[in-house]
PDB file of N, CA and C in Angstrom:
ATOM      1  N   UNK A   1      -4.351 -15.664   0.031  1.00  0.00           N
ATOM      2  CA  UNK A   1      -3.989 -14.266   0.164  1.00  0.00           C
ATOM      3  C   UNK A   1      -4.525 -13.749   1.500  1.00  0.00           C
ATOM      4  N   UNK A   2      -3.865 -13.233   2.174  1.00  0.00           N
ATOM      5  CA  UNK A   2      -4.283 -12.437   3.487  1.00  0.00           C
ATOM      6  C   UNK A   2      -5.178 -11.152   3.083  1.00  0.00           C
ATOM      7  N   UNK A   3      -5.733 -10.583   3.779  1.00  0.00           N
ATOM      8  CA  UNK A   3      -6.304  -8.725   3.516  1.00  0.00           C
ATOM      9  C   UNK A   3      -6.194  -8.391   5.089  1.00  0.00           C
ATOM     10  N   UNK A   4      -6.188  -7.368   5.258  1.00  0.00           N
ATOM     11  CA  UNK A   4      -5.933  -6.378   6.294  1.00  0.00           C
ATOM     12  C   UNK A   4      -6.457  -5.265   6.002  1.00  0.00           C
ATOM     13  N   UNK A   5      -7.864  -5.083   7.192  1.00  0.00           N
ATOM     14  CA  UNK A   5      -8.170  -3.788   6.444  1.00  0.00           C
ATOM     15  C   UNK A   5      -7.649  -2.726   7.320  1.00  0.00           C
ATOM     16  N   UNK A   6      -6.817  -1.734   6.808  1.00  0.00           N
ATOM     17  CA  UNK A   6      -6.492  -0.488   7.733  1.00  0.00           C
ATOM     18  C   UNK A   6      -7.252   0.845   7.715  1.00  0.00           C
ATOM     19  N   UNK A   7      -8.099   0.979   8.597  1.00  0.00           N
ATOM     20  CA  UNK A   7      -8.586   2.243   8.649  1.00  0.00           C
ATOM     21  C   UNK A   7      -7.526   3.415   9.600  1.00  0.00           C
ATOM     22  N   UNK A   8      -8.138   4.700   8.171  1.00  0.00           N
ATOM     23  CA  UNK A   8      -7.777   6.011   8.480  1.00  0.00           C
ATOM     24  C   UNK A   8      -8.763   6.867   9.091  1.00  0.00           C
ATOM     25  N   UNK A   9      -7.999   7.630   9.302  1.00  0.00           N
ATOM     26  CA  UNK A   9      -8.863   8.918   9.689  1.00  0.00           C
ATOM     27  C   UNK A   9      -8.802  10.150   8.965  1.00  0.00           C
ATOM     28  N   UNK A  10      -7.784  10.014   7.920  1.00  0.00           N
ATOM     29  CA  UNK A  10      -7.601  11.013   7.613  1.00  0.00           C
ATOM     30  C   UNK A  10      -8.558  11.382   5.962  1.00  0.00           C
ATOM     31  N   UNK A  11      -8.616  11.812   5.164  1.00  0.00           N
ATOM     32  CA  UNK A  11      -9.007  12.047   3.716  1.00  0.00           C
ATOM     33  C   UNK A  11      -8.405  10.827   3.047  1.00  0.00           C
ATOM     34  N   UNK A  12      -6.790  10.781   2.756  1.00  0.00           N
ATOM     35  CA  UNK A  12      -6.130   9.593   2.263  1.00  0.00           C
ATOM     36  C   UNK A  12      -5.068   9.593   2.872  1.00  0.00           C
ATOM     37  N   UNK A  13      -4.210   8.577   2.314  1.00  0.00           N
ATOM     38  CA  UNK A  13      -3.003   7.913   3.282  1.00  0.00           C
ATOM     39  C   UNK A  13      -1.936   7.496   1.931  1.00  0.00           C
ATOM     40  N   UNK A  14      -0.680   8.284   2.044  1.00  0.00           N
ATOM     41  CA  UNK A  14       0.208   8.072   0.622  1.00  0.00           C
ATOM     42  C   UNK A  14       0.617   5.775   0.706  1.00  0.00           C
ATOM     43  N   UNK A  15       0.523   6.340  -0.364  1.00  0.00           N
ATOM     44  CA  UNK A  15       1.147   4.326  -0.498  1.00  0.00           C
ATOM     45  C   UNK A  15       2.184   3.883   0.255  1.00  0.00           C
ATOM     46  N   UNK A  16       3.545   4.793   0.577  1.00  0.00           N
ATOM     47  CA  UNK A  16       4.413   4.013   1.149  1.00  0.00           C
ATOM     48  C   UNK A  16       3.991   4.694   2.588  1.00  0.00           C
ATOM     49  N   UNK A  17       3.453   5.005   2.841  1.00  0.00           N
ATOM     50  CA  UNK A  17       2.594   5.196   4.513  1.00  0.00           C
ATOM     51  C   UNK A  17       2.194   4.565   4.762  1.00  0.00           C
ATOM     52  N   UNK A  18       1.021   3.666   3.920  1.00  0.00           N
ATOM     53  CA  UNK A  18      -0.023   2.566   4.454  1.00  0.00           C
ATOM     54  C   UNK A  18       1.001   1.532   4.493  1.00  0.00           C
ATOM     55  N   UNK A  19       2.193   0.831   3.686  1.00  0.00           N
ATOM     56  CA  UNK A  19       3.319   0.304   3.696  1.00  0.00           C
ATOM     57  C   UNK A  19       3.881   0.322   5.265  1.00  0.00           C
ATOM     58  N   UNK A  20       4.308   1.042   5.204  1.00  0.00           N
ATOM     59  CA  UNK A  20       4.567   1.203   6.579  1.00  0.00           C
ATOM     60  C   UNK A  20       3.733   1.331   7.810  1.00  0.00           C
ATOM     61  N   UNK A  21       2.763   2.052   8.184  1.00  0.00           N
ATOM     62  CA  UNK A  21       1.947   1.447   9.104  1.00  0.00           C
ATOM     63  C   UNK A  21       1.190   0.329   9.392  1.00  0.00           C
ATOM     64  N   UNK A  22       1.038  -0.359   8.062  1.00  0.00           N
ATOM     65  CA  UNK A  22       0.971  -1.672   8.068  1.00  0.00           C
ATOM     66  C   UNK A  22       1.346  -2.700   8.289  1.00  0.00           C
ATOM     67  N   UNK A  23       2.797  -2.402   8.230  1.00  0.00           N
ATOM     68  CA  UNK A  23       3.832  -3.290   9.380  1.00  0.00           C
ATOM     69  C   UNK A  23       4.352  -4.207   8.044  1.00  0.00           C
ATOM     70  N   UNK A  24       4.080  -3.874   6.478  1.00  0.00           N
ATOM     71  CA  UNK A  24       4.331  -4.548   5.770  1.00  0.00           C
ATOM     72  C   UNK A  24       5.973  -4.289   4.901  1.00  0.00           C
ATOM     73  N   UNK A  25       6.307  -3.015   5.063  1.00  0.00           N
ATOM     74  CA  UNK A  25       8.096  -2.730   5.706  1.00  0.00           C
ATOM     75  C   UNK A  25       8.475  -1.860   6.824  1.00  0.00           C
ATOM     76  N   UNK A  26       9.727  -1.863   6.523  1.00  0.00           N
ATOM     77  CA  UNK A  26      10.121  -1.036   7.985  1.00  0.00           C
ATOM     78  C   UNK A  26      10.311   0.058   7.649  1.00  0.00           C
ATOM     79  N   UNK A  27      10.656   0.206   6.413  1.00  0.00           N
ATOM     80  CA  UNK A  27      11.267   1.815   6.259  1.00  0.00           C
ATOM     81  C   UNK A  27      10.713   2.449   5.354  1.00  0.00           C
ATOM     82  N   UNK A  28      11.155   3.619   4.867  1.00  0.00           N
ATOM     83  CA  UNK A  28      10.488   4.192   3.548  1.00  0.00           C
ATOM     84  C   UNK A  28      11.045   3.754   2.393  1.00  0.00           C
ATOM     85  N   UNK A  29      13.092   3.492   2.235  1.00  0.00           N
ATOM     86  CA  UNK A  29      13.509   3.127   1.820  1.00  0.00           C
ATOM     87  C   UNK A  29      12.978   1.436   1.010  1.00  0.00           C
ATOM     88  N   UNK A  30      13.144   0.801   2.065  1.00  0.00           N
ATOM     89  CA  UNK A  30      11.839  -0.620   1.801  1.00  0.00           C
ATOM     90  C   UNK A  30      10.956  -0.272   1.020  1.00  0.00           C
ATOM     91  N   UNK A  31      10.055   0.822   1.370  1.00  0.00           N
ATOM     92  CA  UNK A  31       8.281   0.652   0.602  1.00  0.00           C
ATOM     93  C   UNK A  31       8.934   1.213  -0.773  1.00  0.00           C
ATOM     94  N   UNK A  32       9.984   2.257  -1.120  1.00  0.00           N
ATOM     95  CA  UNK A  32      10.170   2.810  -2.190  1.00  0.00           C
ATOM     96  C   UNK A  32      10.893   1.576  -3.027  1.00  0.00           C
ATOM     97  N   UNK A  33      11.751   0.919  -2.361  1.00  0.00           N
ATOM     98  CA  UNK A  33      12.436  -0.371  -3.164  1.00  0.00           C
ATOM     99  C   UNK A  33      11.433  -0.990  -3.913  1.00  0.00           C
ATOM    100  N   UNK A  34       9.949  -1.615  -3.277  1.00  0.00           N
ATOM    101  CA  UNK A  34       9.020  -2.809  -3.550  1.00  0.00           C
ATOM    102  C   UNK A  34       8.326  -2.178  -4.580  1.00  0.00           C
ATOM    103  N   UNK A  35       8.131  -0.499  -4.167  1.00  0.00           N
ATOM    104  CA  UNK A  35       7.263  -0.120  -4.883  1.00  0.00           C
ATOM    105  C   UNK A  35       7.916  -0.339  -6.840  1.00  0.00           C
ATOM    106  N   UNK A  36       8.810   0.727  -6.702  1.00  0.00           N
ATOM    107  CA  UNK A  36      10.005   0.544  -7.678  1.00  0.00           C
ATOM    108  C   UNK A  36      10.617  -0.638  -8.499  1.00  0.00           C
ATOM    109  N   UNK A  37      10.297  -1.476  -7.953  1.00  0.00           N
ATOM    110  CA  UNK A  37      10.653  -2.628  -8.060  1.00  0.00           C
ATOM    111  C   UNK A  37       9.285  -3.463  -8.971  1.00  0.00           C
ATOM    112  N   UNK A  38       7.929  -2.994  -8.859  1.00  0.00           N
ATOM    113  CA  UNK A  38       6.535  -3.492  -9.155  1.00  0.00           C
ATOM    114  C   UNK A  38       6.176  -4.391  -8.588  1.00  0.00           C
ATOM    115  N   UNK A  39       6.335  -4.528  -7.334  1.00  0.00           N
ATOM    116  CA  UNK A  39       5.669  -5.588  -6.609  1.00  0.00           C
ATOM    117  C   UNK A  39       4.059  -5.371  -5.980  1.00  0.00           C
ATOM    118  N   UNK A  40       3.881  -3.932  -6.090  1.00  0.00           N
ATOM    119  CA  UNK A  40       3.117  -3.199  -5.542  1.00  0.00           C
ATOM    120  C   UNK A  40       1.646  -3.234  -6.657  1.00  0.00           C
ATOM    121  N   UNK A  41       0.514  -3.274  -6.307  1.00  0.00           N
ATOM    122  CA  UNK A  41      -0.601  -2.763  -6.992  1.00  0.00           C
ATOM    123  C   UNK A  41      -1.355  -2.532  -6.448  1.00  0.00           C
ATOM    124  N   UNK A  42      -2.258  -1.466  -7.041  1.00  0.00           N
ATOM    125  CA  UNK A  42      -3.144  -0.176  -6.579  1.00  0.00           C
ATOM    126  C   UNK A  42      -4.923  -0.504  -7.239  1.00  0.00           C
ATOM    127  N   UNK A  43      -4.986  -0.830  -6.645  1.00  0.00           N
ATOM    128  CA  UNK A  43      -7.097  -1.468  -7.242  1.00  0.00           C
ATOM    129  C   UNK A  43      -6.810  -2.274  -8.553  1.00  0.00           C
ATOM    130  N   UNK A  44      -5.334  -3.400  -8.397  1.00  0.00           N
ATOM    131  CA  UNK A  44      -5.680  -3.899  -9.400  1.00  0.00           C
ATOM    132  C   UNK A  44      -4.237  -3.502 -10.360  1.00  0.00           C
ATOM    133  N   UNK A  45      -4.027  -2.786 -10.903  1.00  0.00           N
ATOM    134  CA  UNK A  45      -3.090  -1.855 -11.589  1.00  0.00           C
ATOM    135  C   UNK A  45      -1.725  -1.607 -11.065  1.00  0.00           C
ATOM    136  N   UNK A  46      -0.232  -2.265 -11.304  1.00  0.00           N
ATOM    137  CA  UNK A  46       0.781  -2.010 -10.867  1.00  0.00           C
ATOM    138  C   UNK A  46       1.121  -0.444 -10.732  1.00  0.00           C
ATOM    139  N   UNK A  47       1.564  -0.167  -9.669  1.00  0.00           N
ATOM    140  CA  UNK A  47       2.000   1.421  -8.953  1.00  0.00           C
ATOM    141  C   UNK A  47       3.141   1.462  -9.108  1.00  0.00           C
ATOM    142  N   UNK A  48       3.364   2.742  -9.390  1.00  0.00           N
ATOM    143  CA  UNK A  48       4.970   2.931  -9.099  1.00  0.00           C
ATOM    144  C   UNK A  48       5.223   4.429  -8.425  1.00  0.00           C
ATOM    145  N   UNK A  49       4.493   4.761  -8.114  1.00  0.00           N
ATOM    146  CA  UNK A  49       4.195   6.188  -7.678  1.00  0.00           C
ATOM    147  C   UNK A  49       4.248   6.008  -5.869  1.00  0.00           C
ATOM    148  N   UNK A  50       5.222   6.214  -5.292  1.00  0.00           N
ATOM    149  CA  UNK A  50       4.902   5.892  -3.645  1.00  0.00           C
ATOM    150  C   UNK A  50       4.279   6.920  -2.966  1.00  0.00           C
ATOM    151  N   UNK A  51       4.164   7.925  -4.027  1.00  0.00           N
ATOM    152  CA  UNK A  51       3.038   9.379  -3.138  1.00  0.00           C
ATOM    153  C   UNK A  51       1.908   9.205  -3.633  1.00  0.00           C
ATOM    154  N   UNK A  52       1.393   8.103  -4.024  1.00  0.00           N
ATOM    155  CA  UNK A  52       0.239   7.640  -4.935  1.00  0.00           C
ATOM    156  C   UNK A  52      -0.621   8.218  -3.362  1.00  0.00           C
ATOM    157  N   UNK A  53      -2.023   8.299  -3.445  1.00  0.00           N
ATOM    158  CA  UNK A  53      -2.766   8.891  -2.925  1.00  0.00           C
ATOM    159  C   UNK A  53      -3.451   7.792  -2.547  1.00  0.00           C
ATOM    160  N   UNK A  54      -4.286   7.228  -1.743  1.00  0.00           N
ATOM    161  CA  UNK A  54      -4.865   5.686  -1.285  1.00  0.00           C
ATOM    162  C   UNK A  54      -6.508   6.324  -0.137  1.00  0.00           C
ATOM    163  N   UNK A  55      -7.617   6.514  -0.742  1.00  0.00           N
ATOM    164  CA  UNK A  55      -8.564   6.569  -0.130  1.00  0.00           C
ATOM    165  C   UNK A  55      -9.458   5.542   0.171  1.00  0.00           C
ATOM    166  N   UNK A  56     -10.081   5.809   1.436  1.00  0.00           N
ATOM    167  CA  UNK A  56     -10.986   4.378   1.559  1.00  0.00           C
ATOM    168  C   UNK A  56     -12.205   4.035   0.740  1.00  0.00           C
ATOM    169  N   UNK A  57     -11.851   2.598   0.547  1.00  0.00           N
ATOM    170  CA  UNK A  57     -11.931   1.615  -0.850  1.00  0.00           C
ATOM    171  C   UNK A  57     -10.938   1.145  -1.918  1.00  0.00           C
ATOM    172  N   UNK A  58      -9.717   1.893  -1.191  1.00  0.00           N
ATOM    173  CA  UNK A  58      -8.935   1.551  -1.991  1.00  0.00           C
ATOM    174  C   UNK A  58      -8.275   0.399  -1.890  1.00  0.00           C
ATOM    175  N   UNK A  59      -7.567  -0.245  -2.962  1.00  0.00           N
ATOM    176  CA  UNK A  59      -7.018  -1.822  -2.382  1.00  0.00           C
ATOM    177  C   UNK A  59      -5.190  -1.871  -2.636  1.00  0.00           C
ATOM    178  N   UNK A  60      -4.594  -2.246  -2.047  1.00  0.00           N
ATOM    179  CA  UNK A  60      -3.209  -2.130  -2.352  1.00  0.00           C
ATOM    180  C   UNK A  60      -2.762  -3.708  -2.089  1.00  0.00           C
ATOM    181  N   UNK A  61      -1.802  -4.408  -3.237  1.00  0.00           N
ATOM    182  CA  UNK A  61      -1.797  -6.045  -2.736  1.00  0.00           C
ATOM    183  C   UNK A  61       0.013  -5.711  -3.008  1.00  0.00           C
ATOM    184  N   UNK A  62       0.240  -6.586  -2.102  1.00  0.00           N
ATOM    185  CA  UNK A  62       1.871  -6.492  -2.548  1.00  0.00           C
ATOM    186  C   UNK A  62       2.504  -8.286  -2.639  1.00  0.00           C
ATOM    187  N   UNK A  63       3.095  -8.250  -3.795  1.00  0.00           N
ATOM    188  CA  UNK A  63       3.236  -9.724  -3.876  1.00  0.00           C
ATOM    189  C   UNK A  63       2.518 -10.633  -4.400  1.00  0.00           C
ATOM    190  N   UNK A  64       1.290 -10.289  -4.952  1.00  0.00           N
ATOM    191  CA  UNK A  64       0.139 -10.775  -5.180  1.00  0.00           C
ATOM    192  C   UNK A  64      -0.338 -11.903  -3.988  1.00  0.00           C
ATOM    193  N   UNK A  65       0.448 -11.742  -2.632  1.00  0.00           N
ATOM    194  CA  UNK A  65       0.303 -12.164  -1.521  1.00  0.00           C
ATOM    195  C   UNK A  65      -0.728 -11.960  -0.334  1.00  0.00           C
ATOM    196  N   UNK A  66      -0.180 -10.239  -0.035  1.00  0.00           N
ATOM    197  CA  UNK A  66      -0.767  -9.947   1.102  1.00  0.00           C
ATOM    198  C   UNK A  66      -1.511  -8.359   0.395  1.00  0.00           C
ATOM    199  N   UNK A  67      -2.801  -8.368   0.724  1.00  0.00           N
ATOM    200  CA  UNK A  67      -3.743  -7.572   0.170  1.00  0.00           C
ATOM    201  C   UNK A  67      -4.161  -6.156   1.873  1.00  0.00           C
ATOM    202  N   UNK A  68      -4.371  -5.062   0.953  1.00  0.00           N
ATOM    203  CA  UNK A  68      -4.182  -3.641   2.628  1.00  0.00           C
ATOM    204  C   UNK A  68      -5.437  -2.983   1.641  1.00  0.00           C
ATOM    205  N   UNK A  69      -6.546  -3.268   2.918  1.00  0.00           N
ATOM    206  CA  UNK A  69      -7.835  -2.507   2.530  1.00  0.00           C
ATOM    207  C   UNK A  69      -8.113  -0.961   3.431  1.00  0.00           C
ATOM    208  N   UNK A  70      -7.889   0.214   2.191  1.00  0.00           N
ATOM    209  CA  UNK A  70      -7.923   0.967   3.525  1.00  0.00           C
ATOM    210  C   UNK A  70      -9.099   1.462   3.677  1.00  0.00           C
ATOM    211  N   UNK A  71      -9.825   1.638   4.911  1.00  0.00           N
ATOM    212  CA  UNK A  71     -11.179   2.066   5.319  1.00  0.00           C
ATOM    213  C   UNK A  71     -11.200   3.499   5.576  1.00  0.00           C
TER     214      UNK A  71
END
């Protein structure tokens, strides 16, 4: 499994944002498909929520592949 940790700056960062600045799709359309789809999990716990809220410590794995740590 890969991890990538992405730090913010901000408070939090919505799920299909970190998706996308992560370079892990291209579009929103994309992050809403994967999400929708349950490919997506949130500390563990399948997401389906793409305005899900993501603060640092949070863990997001997609695929049970590639793992987005956000700082």
């Amino acid at each position: 499994m890969e991890t990538y940790a992405i730090k913010i700056h901000t408070e939090f960062i919505k799920l299909q944002d970190l998706l996308k600045f992560a370079g892990a799709v291209e579009t929103g359309g994309d992050a809403k498909l994967i999400i929708q789809e349950g490919r997506v999990t949130v500390n563990g716990e399948v997401c389906a929520m793409r305005g899900r809220k993501l603060r640092p410590g949070d863990r997001a794995c997609i695929d049970h592949d590639t793992e987005l740590l956000v700082q």
